[in-house]
Each structure stands twice: as structure tokens, then as C-alpha cells.
C-alpha atoms as a PDB file:
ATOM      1  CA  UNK A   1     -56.946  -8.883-204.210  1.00  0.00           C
ATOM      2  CA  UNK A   2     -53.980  -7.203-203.155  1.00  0.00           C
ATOM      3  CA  UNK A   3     -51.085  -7.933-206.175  1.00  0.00           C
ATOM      4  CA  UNK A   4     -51.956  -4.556-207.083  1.00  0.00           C
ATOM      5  CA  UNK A   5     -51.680  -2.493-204.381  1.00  0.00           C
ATOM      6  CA  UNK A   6     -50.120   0.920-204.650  1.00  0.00           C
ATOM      7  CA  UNK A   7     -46.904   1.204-203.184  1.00  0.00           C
ATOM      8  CA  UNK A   8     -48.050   4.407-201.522  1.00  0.00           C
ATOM      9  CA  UNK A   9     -50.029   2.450-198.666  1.00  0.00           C
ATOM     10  CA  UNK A  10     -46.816   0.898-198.239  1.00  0.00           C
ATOM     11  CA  UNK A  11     -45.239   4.083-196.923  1.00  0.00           C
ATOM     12  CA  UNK A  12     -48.119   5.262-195.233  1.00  0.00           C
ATOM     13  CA  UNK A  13     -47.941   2.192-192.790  1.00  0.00           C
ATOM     14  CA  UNK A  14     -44.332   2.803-192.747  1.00  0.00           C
ATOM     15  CA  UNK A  15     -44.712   6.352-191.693  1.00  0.00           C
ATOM     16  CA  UNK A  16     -47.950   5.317-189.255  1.00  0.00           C
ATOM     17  CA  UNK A  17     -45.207   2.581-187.510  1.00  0.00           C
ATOM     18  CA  UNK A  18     -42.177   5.316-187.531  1.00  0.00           C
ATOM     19  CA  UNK A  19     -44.689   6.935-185.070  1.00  0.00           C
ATOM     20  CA  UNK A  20     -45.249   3.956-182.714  1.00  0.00           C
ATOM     21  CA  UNK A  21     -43.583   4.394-179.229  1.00  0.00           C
ATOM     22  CA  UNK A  22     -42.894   0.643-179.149  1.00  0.00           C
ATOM     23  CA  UNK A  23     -43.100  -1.792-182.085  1.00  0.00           C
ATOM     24  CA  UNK A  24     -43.114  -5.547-181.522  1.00  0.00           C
ATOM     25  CA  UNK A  25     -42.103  -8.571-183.560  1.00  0.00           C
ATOM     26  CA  UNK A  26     -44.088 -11.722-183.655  1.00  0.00           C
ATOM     27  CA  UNK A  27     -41.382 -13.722-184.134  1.00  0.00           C
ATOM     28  CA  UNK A  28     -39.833 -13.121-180.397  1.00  0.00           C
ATOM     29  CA  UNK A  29     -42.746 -11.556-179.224  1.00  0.00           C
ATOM     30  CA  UNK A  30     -41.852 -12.495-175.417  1.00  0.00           C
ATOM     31  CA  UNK A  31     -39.015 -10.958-174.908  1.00  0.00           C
ATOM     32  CA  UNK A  32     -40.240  -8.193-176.553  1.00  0.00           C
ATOM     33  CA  UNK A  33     -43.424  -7.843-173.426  1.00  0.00           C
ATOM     34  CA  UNK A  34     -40.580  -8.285-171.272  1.00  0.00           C
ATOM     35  CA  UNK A  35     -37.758  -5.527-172.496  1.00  0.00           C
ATOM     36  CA  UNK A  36     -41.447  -2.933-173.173  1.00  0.00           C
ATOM     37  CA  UNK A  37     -42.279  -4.075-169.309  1.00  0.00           C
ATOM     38  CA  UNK A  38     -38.478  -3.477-168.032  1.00  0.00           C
ATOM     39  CA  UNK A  39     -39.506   0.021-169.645  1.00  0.00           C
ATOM     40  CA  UNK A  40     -42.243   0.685-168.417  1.00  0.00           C
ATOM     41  CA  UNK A  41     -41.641  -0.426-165.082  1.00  0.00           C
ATOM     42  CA  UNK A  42     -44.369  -3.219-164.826  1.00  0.00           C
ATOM     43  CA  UNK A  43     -44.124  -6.715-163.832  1.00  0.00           C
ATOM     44  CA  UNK A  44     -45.497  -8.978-166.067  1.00  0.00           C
ATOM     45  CA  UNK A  45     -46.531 -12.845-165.591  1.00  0.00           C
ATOM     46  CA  UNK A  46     -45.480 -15.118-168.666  1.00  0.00           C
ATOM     47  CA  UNK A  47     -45.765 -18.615-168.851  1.00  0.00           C
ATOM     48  CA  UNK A  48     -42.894 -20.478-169.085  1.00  0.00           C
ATOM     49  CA  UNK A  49     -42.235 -21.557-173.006  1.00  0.00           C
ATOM     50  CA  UNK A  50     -42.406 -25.258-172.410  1.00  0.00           C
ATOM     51  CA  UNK A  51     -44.815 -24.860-169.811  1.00  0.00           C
ATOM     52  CA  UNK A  52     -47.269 -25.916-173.032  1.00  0.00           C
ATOM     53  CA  UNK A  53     -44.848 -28.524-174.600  1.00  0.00           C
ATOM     54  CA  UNK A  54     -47.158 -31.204-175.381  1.00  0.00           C
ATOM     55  CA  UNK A  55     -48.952 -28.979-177.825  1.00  0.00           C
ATOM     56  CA  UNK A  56     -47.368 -29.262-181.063  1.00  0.00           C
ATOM     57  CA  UNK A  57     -48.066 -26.548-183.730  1.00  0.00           C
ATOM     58  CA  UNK A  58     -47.828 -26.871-187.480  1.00  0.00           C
ATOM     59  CA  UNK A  59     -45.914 -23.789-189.015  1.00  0.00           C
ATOM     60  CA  UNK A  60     -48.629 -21.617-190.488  1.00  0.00           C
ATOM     61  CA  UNK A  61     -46.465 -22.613-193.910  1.00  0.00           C
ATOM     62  CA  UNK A  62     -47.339 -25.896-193.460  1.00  0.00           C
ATOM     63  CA  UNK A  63     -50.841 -25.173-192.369  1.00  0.00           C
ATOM     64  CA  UNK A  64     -51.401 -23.134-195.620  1.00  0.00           C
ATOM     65  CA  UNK A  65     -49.421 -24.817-198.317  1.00  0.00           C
ATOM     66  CA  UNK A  66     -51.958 -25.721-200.836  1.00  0.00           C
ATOM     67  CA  UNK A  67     -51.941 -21.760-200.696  1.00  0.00           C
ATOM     68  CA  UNK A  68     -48.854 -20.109-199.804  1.00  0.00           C
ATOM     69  CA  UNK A  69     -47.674 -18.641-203.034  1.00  0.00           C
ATOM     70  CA  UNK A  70     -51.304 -16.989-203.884  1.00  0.00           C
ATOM     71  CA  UNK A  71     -51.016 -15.635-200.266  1.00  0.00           C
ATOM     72  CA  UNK A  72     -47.520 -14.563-200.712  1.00  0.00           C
ATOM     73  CA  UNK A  73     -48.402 -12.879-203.904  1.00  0.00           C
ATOM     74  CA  UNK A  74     -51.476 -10.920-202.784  1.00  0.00           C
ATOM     75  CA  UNK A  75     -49.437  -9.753-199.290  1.00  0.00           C
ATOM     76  CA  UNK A  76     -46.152  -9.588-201.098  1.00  0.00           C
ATOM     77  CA  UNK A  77     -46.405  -5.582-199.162  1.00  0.00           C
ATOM     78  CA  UNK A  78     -47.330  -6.848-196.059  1.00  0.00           C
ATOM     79  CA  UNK A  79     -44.629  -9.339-196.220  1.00  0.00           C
ATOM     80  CA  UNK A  80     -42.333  -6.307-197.091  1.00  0.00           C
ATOM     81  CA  UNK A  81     -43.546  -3.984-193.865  1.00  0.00           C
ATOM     82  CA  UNK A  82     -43.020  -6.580-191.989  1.00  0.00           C
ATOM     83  CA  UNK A  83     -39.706  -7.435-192.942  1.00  0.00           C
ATOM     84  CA  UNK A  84     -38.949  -3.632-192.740  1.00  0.00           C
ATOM     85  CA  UNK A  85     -41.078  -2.894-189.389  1.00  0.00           C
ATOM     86  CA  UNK A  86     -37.969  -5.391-187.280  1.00  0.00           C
ATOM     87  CA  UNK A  87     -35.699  -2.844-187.901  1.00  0.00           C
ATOM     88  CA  UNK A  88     -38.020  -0.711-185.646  1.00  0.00           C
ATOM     89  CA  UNK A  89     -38.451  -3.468-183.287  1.00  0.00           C
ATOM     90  CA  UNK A  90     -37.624  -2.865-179.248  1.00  0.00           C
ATOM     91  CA  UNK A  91     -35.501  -6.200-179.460  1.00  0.00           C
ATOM     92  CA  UNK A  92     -33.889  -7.470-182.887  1.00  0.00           C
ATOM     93  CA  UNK A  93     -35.124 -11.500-182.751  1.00  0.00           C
ATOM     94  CA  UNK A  94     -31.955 -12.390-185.127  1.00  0.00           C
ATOM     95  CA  UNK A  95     -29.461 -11.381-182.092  1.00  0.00           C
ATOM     96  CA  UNK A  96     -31.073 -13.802-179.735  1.00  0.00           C
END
């Protein structure tokens, strides 16, 4: 169920993302399209954030609550590549 996953898979996706030309984060996922485009040299259409402001979304915490600790639990090495994969990310989300 995933609480007892061997550490070792945890490297191997480290290792598998070390090899990734560009590596993303969710969390300011548009302006990390736009610095990859910049890059690459490509022009890239993105909708204005509030162009969808009306739409309110619950935090998937909130969505999940009844059960966010289980989840945490069983992806607590997920939750760790991730954490470690935004050091690898093409913009850092906490400088912006």
C-alpha cells in the first residue's frame, strides 16, 4: 500500500529525474512553460490566471481530508521526491 516501500525506488526516481533536461513544478507550473519556452525558443499561448476567476477550487487538502493522513502515509516517498525534485526545477516557485 505503499508505507513500505523500499527506499531504493526512491533513488531510482531520483537518479531517472537527475537525467531530465527540464523538470517542472506543479506548484508554479506557468512560469515554468514560459522560462522552458524562452529556452526553447517557442511562443507559447497561456491564458491569463484570472481569465477563469469565477471558478473557485477547493485545495486538494480540503478535497481529501477525511483521508489525508492515510494518503500522506502511503506516499510519504512521493511526498519526499517531490519535495527533493524543486531543487531540480527550471524556476524555484519559493523566489517568486
Amino acid at each position: 500500500d505503499g508505507k513500505d516501500t523500499d527506499r531504493k525506488h526512491l533513488q531510482t526516481a531520483k537518479d531517472l529525474l537527475r537525467r531530465m533536461t527540464y523538470v517542472l513544478d506543479i506548484e508554479c507550473l506557468e512560469e515554468g512553460m514560459k522560462r522552458m519556452a524562452a529556452e526553447l525558443g517557442i511562443t507559447m499561448n497561456i491564458r491569463p490566471k484570472d481569465a477563469d476567476k469565477n471558478h473557485a477550487h477547493k485545495s486538494p487538502k480540503e478535497r481529501i481530508k477525511y483521508v489525508y493522513q492515510d494518503l500522506k502515509e502511503k506516499n510519504h516517498l512521493d511526498i519526499e521526491l517531490y519535495e527533493w525534485s524543486k531543487s531540480l526545477a527550471l524556476v524555484d516557485c519559493a523566489s517568486l
